[in-house]
C-alpha atoms as a PDB file:
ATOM      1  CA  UNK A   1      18.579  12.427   3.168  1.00  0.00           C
ATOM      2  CA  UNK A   2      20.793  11.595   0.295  1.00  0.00           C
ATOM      3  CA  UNK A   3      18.170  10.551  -2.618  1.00  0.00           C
ATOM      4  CA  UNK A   4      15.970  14.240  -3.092  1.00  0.00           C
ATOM      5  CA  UNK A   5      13.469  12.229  -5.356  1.00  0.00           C
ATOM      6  CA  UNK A   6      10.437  11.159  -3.065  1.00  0.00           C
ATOM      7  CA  UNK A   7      10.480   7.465  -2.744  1.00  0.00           C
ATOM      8  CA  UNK A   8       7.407   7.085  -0.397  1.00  0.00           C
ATOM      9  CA  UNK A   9       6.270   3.317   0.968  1.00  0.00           C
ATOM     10  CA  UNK A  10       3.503   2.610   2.921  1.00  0.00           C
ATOM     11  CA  UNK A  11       3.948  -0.516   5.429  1.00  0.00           C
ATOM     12  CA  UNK A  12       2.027  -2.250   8.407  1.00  0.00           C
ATOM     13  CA  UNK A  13       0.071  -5.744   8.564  1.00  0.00           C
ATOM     14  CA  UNK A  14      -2.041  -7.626   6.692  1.00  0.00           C
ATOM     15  CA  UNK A  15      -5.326  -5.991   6.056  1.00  0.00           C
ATOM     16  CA  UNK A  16      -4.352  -2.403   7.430  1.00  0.00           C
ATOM     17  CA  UNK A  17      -4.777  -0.424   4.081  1.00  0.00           C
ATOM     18  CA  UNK A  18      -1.504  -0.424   2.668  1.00  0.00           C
ATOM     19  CA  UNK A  19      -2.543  -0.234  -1.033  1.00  0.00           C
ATOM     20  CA  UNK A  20      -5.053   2.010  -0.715  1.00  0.00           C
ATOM     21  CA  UNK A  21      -3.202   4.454   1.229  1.00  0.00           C
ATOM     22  CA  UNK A  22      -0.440   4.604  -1.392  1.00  0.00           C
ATOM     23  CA  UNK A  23      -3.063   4.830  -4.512  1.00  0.00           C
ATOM     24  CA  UNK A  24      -4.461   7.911  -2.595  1.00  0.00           C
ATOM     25  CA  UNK A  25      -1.193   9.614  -2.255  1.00  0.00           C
ATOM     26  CA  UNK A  26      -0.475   8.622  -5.739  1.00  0.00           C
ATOM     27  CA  UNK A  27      -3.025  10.568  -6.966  1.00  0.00           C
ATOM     28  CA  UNK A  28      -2.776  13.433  -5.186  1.00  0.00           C
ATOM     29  CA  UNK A  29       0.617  14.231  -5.861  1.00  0.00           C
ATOM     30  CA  UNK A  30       1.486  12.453  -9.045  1.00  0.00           C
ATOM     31  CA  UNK A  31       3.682   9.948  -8.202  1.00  0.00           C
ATOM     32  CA  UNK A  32       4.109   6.703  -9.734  1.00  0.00           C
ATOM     33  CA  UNK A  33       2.690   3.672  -7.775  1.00  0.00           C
ATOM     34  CA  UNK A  34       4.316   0.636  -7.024  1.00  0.00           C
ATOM     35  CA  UNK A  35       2.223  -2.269  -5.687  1.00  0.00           C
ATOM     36  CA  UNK A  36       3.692  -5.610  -4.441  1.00  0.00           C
ATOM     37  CA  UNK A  37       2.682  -8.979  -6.641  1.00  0.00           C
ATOM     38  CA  UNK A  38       0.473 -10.754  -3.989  1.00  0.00           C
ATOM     39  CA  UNK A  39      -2.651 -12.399  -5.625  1.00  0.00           C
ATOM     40  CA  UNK A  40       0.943 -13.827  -8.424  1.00  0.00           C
ATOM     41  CA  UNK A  41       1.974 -15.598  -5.918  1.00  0.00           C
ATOM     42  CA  UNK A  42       1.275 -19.392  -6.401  1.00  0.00           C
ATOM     43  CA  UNK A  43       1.956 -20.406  -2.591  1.00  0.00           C
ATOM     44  CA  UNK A  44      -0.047 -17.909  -0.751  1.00  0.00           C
ATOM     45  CA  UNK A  45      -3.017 -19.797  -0.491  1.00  0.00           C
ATOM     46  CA  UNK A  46      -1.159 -23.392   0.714  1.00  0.00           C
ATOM     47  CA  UNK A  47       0.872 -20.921   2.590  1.00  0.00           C
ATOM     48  CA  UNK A  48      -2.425 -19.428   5.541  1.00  0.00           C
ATOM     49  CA  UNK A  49      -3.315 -23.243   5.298  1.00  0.00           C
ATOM     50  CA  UNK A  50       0.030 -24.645   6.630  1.00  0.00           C
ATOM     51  CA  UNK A  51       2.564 -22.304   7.054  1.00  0.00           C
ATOM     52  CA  UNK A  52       5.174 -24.821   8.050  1.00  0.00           C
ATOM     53  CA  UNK A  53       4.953 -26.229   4.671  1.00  0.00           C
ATOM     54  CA  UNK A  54       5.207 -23.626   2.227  1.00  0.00           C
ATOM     55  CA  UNK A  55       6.872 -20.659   4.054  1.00  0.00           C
ATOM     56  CA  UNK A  56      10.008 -20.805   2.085  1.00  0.00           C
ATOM     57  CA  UNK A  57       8.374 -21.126  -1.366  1.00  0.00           C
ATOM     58  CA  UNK A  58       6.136 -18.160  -0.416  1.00  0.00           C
ATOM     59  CA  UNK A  59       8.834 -15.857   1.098  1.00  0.00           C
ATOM     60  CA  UNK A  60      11.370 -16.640  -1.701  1.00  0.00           C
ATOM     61  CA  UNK A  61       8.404 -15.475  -4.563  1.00  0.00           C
ATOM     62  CA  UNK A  62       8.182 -12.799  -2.772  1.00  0.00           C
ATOM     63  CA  UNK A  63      12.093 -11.694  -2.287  1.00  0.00           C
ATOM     64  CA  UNK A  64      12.512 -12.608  -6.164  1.00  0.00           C
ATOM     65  CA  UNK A  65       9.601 -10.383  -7.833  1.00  0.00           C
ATOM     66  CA  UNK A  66      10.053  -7.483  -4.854  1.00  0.00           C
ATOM     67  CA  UNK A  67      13.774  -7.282  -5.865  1.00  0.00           C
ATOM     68  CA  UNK A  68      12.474  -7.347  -9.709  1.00  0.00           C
ATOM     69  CA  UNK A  69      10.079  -4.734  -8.876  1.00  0.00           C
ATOM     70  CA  UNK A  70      12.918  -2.457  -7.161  1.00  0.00           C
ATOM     71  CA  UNK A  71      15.369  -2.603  -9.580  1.00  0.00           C
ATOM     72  CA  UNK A  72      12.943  -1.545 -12.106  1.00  0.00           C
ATOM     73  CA  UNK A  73      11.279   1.503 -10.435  1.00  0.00           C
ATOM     74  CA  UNK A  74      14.895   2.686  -9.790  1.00  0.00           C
ATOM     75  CA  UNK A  75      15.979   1.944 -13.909  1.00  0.00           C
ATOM     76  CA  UNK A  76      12.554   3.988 -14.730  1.00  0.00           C
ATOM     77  CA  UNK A  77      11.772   6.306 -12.248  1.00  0.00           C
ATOM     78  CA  UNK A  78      13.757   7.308  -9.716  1.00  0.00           C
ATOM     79  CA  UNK A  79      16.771   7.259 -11.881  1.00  0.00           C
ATOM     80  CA  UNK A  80      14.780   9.970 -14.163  1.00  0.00           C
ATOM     81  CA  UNK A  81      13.840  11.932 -11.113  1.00  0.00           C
ATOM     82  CA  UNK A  82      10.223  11.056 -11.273  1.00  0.00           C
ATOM     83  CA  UNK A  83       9.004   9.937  -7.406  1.00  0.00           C
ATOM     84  CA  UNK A  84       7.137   7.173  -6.548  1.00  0.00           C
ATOM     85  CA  UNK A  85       4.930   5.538  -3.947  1.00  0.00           C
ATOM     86  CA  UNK A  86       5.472   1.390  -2.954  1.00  0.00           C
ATOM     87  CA  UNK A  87       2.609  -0.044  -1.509  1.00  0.00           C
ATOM     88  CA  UNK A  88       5.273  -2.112   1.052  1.00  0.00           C
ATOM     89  CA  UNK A  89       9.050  -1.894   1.695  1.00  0.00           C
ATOM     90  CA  UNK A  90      10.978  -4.747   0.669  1.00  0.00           C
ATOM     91  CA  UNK A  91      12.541  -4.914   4.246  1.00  0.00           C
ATOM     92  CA  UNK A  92       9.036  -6.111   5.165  1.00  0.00           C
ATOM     93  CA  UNK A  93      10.124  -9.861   3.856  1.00  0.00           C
ATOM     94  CA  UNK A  94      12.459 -10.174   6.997  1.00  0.00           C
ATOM     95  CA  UNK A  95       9.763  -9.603   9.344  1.00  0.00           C
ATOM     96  CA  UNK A  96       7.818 -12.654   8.007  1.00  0.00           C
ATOM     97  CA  UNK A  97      10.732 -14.848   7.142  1.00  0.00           C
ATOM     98  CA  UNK A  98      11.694 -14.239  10.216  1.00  0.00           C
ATOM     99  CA  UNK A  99       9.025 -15.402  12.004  1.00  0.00           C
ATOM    100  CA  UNK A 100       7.679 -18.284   9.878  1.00  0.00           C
ATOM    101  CA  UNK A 101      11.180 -19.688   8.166  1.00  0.00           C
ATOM    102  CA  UNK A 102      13.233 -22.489  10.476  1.00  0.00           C
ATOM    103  CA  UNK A 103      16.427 -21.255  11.573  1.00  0.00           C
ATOM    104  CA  UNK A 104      18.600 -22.892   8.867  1.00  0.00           C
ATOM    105  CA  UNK A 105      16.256 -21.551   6.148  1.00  0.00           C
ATOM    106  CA  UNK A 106      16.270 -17.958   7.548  1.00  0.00           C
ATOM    107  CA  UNK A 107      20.124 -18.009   7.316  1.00  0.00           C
ATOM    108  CA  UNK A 108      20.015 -18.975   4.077  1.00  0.00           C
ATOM    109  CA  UNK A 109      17.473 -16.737   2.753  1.00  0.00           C
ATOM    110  CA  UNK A 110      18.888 -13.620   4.702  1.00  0.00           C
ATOM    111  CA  UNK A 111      22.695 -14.064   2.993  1.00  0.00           C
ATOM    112  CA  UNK A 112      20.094 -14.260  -0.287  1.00  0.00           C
ATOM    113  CA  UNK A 113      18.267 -10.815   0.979  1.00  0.00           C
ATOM    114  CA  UNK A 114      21.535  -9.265   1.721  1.00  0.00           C
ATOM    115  CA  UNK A 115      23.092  -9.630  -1.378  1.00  0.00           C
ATOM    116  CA  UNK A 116      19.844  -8.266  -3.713  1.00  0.00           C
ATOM    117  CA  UNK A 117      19.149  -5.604  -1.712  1.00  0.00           C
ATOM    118  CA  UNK A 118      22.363  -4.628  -1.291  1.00  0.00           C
ATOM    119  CA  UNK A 119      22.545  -1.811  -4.335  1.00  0.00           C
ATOM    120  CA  UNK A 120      18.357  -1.543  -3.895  1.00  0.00           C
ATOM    121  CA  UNK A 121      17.104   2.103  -3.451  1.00  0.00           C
ATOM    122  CA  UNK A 122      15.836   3.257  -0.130  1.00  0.00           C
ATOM    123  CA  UNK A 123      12.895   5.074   0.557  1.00  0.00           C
ATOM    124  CA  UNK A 124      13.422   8.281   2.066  1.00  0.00           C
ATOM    125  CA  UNK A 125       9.809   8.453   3.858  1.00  0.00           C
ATOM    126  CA  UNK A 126       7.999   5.687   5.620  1.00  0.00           C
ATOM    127  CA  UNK A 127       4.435   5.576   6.257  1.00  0.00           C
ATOM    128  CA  UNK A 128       3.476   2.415   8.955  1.00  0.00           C
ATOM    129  CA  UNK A 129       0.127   1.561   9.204  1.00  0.00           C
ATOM    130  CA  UNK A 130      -1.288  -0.267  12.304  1.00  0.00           C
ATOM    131  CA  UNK A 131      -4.511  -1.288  13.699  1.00  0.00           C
ATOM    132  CA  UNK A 132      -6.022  -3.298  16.121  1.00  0.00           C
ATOM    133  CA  UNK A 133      -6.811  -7.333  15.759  1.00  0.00           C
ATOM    134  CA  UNK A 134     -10.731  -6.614  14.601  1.00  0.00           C
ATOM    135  CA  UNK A 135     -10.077  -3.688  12.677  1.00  0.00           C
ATOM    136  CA  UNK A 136      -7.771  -6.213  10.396  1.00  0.00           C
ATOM    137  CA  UNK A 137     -10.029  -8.579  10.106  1.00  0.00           C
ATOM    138  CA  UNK A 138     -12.599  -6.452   9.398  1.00  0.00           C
ATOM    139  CA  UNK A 139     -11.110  -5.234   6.669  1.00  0.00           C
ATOM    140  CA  UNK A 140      -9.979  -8.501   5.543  1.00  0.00           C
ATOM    141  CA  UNK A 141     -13.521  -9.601   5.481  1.00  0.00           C
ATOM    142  CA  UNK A 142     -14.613  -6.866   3.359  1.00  0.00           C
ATOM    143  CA  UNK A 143     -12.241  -7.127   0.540  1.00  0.00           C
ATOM    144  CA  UNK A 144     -12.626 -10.668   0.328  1.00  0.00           C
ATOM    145  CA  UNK A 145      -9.891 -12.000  -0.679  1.00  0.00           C
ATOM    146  CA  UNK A 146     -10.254 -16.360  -1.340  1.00  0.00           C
ATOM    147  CA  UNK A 147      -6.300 -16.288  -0.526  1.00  0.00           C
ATOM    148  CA  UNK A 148      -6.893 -14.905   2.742  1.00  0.00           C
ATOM    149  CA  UNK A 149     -10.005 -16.527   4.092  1.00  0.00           C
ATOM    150  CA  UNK A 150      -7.910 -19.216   6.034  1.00  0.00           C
ATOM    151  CA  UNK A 151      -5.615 -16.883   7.858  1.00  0.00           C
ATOM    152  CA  UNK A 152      -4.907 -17.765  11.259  1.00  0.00           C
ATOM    153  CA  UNK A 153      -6.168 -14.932  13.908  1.00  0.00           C
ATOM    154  CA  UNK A 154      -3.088 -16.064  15.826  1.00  0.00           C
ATOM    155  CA  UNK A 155      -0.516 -15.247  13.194  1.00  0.00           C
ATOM    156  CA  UNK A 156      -2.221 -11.454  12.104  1.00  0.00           C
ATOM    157  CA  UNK A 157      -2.041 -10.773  15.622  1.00  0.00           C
ATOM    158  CA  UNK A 158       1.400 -11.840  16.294  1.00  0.00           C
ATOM    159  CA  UNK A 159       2.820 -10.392  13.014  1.00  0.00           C
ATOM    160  CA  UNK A 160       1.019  -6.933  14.211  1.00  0.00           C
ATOM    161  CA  UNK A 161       3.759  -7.488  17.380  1.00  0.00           C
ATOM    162  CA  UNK A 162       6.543  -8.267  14.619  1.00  0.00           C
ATOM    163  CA  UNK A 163       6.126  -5.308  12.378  1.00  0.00           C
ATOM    164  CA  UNK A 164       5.382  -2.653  15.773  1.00  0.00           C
ATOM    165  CA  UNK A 165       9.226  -4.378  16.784  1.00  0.00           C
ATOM    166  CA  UNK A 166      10.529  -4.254  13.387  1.00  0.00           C
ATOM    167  CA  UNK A 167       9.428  -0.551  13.036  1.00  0.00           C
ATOM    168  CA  UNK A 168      10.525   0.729  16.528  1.00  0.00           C
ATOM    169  CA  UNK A 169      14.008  -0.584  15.527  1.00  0.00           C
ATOM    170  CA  UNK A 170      13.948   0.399  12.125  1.00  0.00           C
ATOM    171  CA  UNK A 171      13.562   4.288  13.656  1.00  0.00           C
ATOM    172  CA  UNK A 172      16.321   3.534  16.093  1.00  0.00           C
ATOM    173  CA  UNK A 173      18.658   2.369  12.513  1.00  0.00           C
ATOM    174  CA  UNK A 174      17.501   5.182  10.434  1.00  0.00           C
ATOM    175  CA  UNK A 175      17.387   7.987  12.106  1.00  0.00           C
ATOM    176  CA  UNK A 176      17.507  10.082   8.909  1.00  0.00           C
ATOM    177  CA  UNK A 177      14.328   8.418   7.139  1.00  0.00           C
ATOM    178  CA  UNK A 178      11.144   9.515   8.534  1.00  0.00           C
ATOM    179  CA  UNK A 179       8.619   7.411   9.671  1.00  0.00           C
ATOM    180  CA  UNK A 180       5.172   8.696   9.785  1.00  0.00           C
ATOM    181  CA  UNK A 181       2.705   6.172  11.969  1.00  0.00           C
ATOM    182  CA  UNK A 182      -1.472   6.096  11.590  1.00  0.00           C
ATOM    183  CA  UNK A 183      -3.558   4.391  13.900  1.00  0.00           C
ATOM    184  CA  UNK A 184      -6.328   2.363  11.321  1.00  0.00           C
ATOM    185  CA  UNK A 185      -8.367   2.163  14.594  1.00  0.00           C
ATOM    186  CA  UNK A 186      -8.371   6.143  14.412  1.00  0.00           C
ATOM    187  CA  UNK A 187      -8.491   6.975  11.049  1.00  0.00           C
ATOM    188  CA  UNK A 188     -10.964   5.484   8.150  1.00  0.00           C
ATOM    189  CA  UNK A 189      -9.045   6.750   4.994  1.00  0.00           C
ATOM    190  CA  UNK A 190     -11.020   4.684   2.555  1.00  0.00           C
ATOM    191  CA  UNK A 191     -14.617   5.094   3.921  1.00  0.00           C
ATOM    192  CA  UNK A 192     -13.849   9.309   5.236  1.00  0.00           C
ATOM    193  CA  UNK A 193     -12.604  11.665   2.867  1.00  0.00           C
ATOM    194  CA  UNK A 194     -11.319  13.818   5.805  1.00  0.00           C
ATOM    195  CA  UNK A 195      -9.445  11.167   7.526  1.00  0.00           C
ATOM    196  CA  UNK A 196      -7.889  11.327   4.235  1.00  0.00           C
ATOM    197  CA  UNK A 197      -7.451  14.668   3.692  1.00  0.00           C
ATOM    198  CA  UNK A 198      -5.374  14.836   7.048  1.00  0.00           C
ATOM    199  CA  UNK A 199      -3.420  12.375   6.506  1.00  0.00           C
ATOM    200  CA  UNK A 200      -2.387  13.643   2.987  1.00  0.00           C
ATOM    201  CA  UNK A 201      -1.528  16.549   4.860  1.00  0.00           C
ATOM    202  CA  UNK A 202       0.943  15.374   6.976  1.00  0.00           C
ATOM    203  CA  UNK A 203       2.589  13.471   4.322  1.00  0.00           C
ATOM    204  CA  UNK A 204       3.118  16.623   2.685  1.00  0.00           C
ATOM    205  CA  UNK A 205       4.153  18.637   5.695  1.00  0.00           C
ATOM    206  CA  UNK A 206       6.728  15.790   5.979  1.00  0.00           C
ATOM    207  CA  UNK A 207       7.792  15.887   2.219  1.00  0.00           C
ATOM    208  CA  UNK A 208       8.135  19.867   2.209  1.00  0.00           C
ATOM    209  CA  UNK A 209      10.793  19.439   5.226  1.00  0.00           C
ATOM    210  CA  UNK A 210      12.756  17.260   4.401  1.00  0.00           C
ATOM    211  CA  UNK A 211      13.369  18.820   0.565  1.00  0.00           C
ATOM    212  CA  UNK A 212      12.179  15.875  -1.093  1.00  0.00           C
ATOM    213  CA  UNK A 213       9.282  18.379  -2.912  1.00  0.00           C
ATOM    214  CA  UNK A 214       8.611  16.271  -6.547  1.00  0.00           C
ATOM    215  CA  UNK A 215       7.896  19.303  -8.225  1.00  0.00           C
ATOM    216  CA  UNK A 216      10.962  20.459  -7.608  1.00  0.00           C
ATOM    217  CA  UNK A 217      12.231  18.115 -10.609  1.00  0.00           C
ATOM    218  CA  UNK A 218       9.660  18.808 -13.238  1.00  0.00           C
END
């Protein structure tokens, strides 16, 4: 693991508890938290009412502020040794280009991709998040979002298929970065404190062995 400094993100779908997962672990061991723009982003609504329409407005908002974001957790943090948390992993915008972009926009927005991530840093522990169909919605439903009240069943449940791809292969390309999986189905970390508490555990566990301990740099 070249970068020592704990760069932790927490992935999955839509719904799974990405957010609050990474506040948790923000808090318990000090990190800095980094949480994706999503409620910014003017096309998101249009975007779960006709994704054919505004798919490349909505993915390109997302590429430009992600990349904005990135460069400036590495300028403040990671470049001081102070570890952080991301709520997502900017790799996550090729698994929904991918599947919602026509074929002559994907091209052109992954040569865009390429290039910004290029010099980006990379996270040196991955936490994926998954859960069934009805746990996603149910959670959803509860945090009530008005962007997400028109979201199509159809696409949660095939982007659930996307990201489980996506994540098999990104283990498979990066052997050296650690992915940690949680079933949401299994464990409740918002509602039970212990679900929590094991989870944080692990993370740690994981943290300690691969020398990536934050108070190492205080």
């Amino acid at each position: 693991m070249g970068n020592r400094i704990p760069f932790v993100t927490v992935e999955g779908p839509i719904g799974v508890g990405k957010t609050s997962l990474a506040k948790a672990i923000s808090e318990r061991f000090e990190f800095a938290l980094l949480k994706e723009i999503v409620d910014e982003n003017p096309f998101l609504g249009k975007f779960y009412t006709d994704i054919d329409e505004w798919s490349f407005q909505t993915e390109m908002f997302f590429l430009c502020n992600r990349y904005k974001q990135l460069e400036d957790i590495n300028d403040f943090y990671l470049q001081k040794n102070q570890p952080v948390v991301a709520d997502y992993h900017i790799f996550k915008n090729i698994i929904f280009a991918e599947r919602t972009l026509k074929t002559h926009q994907y091209q052109k927005y992954l040569q865009i991709y390429k290039i910004l991530t290029a010099d980006m840093p990379v996270p040196n522990v991955v936490i994926y998040l998954h859960a069934s169909l009805d746990t996603l919605l149910e959670r959803i439903e509860m945090r009530g979002r008005d962007i997400e009240k028109n979201i199509d069943p159809a696409y949660l449940s095939q982007l659930s298929r996307d990201y489980e791809q996506f994540m098999t292969q990104f283990e498979k390309s990066h052997p050296d970065i650690p992915v940690i999986r949680f079933n949401g189905d299994e464990f409740d970390f918002v509602q039970n404190k212990s679900d929590l508490d094991q989870i944080l555990s692990k993370i740690d566990d994981i943290i300690l062995e691969k020398g990536v301990r934050h108070n190492e740099f205080a």
